[in-house]
C-alpha atoms as a PDB file:
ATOM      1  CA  UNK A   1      19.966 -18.410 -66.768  1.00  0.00           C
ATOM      2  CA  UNK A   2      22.837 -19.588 -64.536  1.00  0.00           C
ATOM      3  CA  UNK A   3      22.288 -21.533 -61.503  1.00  0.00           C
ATOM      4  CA  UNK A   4      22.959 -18.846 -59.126  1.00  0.00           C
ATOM      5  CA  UNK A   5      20.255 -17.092 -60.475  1.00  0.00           C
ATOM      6  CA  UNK A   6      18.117 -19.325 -60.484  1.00  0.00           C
ATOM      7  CA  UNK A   7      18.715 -20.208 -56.752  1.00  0.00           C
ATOM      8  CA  UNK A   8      18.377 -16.160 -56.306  1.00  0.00           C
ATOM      9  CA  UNK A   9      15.365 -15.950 -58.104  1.00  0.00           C
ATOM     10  CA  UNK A  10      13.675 -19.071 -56.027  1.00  0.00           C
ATOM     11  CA  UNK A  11      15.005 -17.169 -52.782  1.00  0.00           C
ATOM     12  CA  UNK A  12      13.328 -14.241 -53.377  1.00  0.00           C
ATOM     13  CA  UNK A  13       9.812 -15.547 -54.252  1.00  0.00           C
ATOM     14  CA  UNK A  14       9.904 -17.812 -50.763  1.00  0.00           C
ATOM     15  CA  UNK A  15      11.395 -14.692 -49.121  1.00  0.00           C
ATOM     16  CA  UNK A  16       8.015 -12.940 -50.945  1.00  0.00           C
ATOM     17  CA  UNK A  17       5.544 -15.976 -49.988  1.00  0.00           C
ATOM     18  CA  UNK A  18       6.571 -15.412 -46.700  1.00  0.00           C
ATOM     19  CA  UNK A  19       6.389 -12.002 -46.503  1.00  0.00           C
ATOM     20  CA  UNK A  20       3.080 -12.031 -47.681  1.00  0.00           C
ATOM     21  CA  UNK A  21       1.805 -14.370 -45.350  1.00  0.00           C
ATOM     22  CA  UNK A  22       2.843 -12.716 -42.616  1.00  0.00           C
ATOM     23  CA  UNK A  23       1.076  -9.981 -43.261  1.00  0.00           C
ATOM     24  CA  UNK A  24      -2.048 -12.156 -43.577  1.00  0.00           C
ATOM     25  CA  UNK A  25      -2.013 -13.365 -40.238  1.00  0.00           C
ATOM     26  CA  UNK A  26      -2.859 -11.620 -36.981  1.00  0.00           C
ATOM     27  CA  UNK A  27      -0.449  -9.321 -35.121  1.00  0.00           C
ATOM     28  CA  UNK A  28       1.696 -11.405 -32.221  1.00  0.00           C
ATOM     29  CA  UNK A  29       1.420 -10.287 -28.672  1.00  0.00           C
ATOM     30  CA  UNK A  30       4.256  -7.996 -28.162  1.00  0.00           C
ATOM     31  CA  UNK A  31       7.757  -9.397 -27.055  1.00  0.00           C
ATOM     32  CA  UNK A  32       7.180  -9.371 -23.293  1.00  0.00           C
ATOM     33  CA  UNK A  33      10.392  -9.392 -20.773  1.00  0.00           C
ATOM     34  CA  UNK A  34       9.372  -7.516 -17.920  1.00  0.00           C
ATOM     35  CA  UNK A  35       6.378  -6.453 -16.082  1.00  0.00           C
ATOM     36  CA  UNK A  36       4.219  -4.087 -17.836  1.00  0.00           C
ATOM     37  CA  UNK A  37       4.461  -0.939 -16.139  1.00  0.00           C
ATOM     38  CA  UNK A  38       1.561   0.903 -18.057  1.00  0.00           C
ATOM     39  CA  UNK A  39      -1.810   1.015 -18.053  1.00  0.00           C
ATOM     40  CA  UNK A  40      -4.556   2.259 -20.387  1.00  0.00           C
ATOM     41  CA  UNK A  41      -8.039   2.470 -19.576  1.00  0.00           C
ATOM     42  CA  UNK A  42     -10.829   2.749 -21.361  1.00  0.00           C
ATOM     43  CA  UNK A  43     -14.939   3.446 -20.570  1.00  0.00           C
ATOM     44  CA  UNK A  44     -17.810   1.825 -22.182  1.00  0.00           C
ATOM     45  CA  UNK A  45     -21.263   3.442 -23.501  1.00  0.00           C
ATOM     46  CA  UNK A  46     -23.109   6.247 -21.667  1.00  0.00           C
ATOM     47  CA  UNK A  47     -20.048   7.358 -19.548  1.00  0.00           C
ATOM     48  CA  UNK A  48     -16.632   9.258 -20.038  1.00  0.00           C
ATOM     49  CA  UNK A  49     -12.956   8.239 -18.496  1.00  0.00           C
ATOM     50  CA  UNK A  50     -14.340   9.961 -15.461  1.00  0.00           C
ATOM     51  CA  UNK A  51     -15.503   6.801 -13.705  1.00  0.00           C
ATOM     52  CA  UNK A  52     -11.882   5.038 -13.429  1.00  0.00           C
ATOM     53  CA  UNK A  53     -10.701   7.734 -10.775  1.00  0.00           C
ATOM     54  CA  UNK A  54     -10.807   4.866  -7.907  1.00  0.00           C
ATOM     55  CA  UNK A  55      -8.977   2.450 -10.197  1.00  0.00           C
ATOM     56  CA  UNK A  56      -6.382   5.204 -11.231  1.00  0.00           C
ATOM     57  CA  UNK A  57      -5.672   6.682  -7.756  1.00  0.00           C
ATOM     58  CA  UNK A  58      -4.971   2.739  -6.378  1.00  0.00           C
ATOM     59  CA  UNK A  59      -2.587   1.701  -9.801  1.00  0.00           C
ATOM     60  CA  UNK A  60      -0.530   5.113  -9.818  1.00  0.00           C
ATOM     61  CA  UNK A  61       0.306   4.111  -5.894  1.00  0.00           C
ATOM     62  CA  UNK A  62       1.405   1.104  -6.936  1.00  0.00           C
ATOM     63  CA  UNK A  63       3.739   2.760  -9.591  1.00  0.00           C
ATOM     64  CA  UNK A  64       2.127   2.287 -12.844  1.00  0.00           C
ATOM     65  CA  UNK A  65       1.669   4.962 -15.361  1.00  0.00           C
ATOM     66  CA  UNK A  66      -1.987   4.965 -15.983  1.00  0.00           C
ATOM     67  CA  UNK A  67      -3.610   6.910 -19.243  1.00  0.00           C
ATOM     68  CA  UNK A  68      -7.183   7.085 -19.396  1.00  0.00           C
ATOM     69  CA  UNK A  69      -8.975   6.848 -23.149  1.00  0.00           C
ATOM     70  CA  UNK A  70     -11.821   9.400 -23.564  1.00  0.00           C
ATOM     71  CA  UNK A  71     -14.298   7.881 -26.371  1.00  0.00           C
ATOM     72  CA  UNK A  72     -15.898  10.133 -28.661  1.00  0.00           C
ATOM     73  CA  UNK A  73     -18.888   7.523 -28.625  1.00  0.00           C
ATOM     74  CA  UNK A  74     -19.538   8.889 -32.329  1.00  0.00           C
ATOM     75  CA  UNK A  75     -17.933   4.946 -33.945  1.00  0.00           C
ATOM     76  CA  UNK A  76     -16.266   2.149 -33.018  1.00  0.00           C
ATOM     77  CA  UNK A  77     -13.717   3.146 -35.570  1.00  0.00           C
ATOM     78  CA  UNK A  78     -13.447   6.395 -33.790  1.00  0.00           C
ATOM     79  CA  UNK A  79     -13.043   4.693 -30.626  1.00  0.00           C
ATOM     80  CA  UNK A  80     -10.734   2.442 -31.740  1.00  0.00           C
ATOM     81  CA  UNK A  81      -8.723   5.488 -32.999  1.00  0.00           C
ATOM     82  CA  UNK A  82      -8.523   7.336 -29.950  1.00  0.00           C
ATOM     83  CA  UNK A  83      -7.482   4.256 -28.139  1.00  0.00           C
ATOM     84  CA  UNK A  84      -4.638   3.949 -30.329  1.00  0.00           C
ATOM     85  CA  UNK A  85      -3.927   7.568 -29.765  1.00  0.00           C
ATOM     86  CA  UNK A  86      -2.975   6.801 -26.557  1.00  0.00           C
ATOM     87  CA  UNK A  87      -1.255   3.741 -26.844  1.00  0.00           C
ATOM     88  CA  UNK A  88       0.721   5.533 -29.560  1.00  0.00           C
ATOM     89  CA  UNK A  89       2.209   7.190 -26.254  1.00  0.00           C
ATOM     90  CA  UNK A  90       3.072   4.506 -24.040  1.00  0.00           C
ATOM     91  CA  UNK A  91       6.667   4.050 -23.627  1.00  0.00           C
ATOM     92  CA  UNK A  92       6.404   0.163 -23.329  1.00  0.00           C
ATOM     93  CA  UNK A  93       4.331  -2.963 -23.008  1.00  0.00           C
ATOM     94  CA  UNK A  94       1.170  -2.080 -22.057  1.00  0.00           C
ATOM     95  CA  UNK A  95      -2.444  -3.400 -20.434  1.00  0.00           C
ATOM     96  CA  UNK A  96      -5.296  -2.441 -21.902  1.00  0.00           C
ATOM     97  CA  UNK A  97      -8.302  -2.335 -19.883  1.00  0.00           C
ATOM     98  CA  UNK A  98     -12.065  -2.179 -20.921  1.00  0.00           C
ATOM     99  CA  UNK A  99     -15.443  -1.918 -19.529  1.00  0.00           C
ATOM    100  CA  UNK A 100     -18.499  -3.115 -21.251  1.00  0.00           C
ATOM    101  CA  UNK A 101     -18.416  -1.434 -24.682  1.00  0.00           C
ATOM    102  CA  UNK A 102     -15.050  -0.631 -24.060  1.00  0.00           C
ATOM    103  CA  UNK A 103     -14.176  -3.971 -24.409  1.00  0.00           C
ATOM    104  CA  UNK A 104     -15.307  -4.131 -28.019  1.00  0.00           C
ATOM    105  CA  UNK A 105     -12.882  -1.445 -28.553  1.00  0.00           C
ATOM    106  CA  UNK A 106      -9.603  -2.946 -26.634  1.00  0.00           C
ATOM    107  CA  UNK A 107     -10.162  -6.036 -28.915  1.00  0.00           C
ATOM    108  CA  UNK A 108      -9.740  -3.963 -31.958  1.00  0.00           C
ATOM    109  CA  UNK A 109      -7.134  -1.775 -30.914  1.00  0.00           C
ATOM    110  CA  UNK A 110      -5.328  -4.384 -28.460  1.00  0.00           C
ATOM    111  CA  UNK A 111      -3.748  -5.697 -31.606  1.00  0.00           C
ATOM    112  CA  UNK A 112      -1.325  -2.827 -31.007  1.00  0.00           C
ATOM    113  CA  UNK A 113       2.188  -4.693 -30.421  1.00  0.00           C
ATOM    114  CA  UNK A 114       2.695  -2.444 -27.326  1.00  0.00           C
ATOM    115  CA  UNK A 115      -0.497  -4.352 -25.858  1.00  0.00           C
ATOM    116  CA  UNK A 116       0.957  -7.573 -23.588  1.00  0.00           C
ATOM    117  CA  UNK A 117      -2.725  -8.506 -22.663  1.00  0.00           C
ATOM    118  CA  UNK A 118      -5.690  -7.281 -22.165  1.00  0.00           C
ATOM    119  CA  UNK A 119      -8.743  -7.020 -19.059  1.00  0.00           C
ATOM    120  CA  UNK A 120     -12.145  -6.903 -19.606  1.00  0.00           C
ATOM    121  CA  UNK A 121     -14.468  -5.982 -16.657  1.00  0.00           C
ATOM    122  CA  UNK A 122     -18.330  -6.246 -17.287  1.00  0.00           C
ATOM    123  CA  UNK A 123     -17.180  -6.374 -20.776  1.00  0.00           C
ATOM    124  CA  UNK A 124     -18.139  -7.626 -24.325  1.00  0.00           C
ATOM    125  CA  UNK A 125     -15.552  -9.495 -26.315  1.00  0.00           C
ATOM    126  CA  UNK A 126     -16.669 -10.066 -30.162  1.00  0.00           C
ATOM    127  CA  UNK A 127     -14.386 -12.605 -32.337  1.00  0.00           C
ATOM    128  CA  UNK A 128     -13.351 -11.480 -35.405  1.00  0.00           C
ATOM    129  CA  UNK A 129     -16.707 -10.451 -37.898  1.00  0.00           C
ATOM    130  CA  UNK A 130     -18.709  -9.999 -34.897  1.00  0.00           C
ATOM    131  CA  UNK A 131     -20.406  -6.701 -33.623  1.00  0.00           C
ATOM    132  CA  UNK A 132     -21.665  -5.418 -30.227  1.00  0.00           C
ATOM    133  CA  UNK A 133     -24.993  -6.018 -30.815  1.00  0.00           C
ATOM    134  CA  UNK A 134     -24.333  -9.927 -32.421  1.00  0.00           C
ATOM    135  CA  UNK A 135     -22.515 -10.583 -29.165  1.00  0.00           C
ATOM    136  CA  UNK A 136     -25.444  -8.646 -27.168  1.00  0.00           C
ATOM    137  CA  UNK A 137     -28.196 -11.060 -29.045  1.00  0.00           C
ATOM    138  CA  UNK A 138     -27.166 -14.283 -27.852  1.00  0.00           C
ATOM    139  CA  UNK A 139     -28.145 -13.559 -24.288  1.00  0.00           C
ATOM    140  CA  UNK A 140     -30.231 -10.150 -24.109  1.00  0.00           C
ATOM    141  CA  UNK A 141     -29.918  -7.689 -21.501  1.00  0.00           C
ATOM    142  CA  UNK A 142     -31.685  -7.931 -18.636  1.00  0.00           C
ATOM    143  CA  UNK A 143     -35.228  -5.921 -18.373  1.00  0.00           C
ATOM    144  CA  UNK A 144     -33.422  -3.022 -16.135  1.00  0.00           C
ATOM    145  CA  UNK A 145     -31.666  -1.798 -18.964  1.00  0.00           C
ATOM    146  CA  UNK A 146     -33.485   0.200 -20.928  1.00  0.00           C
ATOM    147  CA  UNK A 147     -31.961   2.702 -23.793  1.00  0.00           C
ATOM    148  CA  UNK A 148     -33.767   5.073 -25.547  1.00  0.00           C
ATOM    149  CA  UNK A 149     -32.691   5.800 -29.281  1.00  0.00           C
ATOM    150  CA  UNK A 150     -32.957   9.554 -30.270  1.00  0.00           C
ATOM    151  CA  UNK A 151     -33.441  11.122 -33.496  1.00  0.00           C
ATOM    152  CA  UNK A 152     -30.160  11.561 -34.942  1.00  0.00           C
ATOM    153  CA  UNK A 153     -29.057   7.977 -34.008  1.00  0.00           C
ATOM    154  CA  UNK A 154     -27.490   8.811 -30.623  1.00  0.00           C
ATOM    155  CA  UNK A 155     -28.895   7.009 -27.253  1.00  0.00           C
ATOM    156  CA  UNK A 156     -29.189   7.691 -23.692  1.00  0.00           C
ATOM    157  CA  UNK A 157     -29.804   5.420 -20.540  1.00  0.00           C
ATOM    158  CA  UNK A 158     -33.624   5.767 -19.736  1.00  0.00           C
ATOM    159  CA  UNK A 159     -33.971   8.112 -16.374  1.00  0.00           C
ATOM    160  CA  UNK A 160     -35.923   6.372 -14.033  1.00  0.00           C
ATOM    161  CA  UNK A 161     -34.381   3.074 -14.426  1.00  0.00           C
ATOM    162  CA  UNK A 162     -30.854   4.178 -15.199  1.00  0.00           C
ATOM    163  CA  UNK A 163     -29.498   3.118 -11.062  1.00  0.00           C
ATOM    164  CA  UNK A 164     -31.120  -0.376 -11.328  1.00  0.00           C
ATOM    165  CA  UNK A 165     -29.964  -0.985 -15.219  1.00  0.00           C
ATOM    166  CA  UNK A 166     -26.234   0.512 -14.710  1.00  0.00           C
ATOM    167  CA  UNK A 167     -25.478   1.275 -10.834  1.00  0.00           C
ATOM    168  CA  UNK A 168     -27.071  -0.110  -8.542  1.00  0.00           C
ATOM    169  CA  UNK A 169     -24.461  -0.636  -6.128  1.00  0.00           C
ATOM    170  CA  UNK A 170     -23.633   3.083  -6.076  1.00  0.00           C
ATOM    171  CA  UNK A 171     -25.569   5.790  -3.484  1.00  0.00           C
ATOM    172  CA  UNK A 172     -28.495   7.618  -4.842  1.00  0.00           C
ATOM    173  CA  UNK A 173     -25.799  10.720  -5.398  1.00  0.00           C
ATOM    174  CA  UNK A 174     -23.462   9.009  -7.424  1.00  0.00           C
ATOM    175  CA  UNK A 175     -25.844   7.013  -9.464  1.00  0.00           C
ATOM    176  CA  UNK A 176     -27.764  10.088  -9.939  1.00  0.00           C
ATOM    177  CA  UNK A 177     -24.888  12.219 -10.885  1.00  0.00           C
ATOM    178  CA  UNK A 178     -23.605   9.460 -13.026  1.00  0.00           C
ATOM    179  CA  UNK A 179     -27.360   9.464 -15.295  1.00  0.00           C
ATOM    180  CA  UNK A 180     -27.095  13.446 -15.356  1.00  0.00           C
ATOM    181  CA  UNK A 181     -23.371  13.144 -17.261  1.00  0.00           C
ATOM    182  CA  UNK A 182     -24.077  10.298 -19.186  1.00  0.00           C
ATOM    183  CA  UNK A 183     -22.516  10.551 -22.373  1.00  0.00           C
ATOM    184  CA  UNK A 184     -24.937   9.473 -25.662  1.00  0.00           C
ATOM    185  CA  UNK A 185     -23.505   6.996 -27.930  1.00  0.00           C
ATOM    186  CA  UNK A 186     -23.778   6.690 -31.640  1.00  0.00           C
ATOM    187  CA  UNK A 187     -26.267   3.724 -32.180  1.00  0.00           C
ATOM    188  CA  UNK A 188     -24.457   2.551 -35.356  1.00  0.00           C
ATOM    189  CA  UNK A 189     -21.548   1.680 -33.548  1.00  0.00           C
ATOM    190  CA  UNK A 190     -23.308  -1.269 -31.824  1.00  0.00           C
ATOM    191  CA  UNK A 191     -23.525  -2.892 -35.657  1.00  0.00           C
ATOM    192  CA  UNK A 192     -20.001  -2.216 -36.620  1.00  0.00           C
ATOM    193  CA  UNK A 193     -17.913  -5.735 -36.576  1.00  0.00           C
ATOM    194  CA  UNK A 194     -14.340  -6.295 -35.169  1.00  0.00           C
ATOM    195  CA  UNK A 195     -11.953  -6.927 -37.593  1.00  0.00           C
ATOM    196  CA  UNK A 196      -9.266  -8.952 -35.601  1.00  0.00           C
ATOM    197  CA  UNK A 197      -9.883 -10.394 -32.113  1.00  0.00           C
ATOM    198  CA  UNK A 198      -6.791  -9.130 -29.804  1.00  0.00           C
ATOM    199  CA  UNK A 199      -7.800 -11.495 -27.567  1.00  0.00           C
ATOM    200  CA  UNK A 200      -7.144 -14.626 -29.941  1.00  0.00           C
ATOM    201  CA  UNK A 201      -3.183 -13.248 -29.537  1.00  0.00           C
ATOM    202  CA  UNK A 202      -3.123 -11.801 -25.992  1.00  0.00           C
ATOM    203  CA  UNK A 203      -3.765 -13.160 -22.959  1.00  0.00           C
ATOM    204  CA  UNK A 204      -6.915 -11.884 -20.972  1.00  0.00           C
ATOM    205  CA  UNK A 205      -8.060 -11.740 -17.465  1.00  0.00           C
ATOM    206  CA  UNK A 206     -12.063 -10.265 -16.913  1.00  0.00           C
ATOM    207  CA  UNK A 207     -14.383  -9.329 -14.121  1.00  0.00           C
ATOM    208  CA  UNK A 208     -17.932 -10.593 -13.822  1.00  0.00           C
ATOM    209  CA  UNK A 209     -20.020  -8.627 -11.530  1.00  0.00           C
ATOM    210  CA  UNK A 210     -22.973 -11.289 -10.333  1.00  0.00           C
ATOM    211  CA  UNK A 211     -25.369  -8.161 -10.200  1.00  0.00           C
ATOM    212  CA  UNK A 212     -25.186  -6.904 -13.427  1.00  0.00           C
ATOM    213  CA  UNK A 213     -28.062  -5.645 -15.148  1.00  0.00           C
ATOM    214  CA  UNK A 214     -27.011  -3.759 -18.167  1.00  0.00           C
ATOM    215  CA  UNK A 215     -24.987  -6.924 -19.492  1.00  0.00           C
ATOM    216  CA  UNK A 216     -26.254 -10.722 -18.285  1.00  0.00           C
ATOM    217  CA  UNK A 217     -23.711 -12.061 -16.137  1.00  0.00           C
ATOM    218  CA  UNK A 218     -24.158 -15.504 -17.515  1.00  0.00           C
ATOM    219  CA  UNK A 219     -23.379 -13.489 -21.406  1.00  0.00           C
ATOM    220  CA  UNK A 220     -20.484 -12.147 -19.264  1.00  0.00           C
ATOM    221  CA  UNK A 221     -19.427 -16.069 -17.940  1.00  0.00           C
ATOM    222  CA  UNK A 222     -20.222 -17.337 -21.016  1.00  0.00           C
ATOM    223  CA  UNK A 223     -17.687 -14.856 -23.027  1.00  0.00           C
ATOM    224  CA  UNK A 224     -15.090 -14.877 -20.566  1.00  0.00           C
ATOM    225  CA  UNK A 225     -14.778 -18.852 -21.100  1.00  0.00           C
ATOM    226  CA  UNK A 226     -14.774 -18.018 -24.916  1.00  0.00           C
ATOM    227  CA  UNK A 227     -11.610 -16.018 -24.534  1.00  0.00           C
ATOM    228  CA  UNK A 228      -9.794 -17.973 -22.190  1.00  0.00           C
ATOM    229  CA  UNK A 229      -9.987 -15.916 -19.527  1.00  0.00           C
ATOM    230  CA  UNK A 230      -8.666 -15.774 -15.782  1.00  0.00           C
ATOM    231  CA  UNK A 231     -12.331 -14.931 -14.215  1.00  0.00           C
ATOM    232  CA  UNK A 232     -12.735 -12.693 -10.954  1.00  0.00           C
ATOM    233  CA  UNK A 233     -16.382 -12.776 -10.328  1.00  0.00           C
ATOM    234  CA  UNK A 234     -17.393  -9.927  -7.541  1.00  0.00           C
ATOM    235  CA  UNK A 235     -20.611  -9.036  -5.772  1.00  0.00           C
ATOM    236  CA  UNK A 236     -21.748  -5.801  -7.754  1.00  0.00           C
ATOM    237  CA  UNK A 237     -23.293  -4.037 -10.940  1.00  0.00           C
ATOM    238  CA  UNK A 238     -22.327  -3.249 -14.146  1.00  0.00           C
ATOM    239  CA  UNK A 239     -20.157  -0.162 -12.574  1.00  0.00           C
ATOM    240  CA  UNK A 240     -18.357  -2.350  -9.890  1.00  0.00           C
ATOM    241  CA  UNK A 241     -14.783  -0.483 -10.989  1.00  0.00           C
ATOM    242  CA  UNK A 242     -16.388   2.555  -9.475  1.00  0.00           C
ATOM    243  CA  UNK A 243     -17.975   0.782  -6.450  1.00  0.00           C
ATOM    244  CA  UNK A 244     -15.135  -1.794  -5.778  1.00  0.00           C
ATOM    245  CA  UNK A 245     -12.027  -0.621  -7.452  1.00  0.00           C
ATOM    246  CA  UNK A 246      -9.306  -2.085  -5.235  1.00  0.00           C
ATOM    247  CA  UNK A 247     -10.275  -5.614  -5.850  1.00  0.00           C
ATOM    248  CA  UNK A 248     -10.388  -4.511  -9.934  1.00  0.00           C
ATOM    249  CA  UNK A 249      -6.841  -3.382  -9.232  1.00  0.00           C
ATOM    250  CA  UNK A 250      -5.931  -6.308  -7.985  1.00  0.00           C
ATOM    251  CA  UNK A 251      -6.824  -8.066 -11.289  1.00  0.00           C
ATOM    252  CA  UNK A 252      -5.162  -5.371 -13.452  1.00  0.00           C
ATOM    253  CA  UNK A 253      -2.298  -5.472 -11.537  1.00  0.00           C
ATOM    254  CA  UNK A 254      -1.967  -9.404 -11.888  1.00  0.00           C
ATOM    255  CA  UNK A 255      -2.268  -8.754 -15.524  1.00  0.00           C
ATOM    256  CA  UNK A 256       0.614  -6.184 -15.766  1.00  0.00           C
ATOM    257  CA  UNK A 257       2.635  -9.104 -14.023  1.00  0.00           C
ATOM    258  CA  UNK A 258       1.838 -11.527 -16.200  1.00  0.00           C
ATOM    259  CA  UNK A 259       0.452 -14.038 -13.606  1.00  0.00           C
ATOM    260  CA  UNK A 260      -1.923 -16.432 -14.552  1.00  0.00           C
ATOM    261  CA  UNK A 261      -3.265 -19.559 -12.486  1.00  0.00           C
ATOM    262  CA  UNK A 262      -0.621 -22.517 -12.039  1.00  0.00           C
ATOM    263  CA  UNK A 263      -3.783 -24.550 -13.381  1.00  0.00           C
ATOM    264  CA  UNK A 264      -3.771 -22.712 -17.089  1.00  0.00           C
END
């Protein structure tokens, strides 16, 4: 073998070893130059896309494209799949937005390289081999919260205490209109672990409503700090993007300009 081979040879096994490594490691937040100009959004457990009309109506005003994600509920996988759906059809870097569950979901599919960073509001934010319900477990839920398993492995918000447990900050109507659509989730999709944290490669911004009582506000705190986030804590329940959604706005739009504290 002649030396020029040789040297080819060695050049394409490091070109190889690298290849392969990179691979291995976690997607890298996308290339980011300019604002993000789109938004996706997408809803937790026990409720459709329906509930971000407030947030919507404020961001498209301020000239964002918003999409809004409508969860099957039936996995996280499937979740996670319809999220990607629509980010397969932004046009450039993107937020991605979740609330509660829906936050388990944006840090699977937030690895997307379209995704510049990511907000969580009321939301869970499992690492990498961690579920819903692992995350749930270190603080449980307060005693408002109550779901009630069904048969086939789907559950619903119990009735009477589904204002105090999920929206209490809303009127009678809307809380009560809000239990009568509430969408059933698959139980199983509590269990099923992340696979890669978006948030380890993204930056992240979350909401913390001091009244919540279908997630603890100090798991909330607690997770937010995990992740590194830039922490808006407002005066409201688990649905405050449907009670207060201009000052959830605010935060999303910070994110989409990539503003973070002159302290971080």
């Amino acid at each position: 073998m002649t030396t020029t081979r040789r040297d080819l040879v060695a050049a394409a096994a490091v070109a190889a070893s690298i290849a392969s490594a990179a691979q291995a490691q976690p997607a890298g937040p996308a290339p980011r130059t300019a604002p993000a100009r789109n938004i996706v959004l997408v809803h937790g457990a026990f409720a459709d896309g329906s509930g971000w009309r407030g947030v919507h109506a404020d961001l498209t005003a301020r000239g964002y494209r918003v999409s809004i994600v409508q969860n099957p509920l039936t996995s996280l996988a499937d979740d996670v799949a319809a999220t990607r759906r629509v980010l397969a059809r932004q046009d450039g870097p993107t937020i991605l937005v979740g609330h509660s569950y829906g936050g388990t979901v944006i840090t699977e599919a937030g690895n997307d390289p379209k995704v510049v960073g990511l907000v969580y509001v009321a939301a869970f934010a499992p690492d990498a081999g961690q579920s819903t319900g692992e995350q749930l477990a270190v603080i449980p839920p307060p005693p408002e919260f109550v779901i009630e398993p069904q048969a086939d492995g789907f559950g619903f918000l119990n009735l009477d205490r589904f204002k105090a447990g999920f929206a209490a900050d809303l009127s009678d109507a809307d809380a009560a209109f809000l239990r009568d659509s509430q969408v059933p989730i698959a139980m199983s999709a509590f269990g099923e672990r992340v696979s890669q944290a978006a948030w380890r490669s993204r930056p992240s911004w979350a909401v913390v409503p001091a009244q919540d009582r279908a997630i603890d506000p100090r798991l909330l705190h607690q997770t937010a700090r995990r992740i590194g986030a830039e922490t808006l804590e407002l005066q409201g329940s688990h649905v405050v993007f449907i009670a207060q959604p201009r000052p959830v706005a605010d935060v999303i739009d910070r994110a989409a300009r990539g503003l973070r504290r002159a302290a971080e």
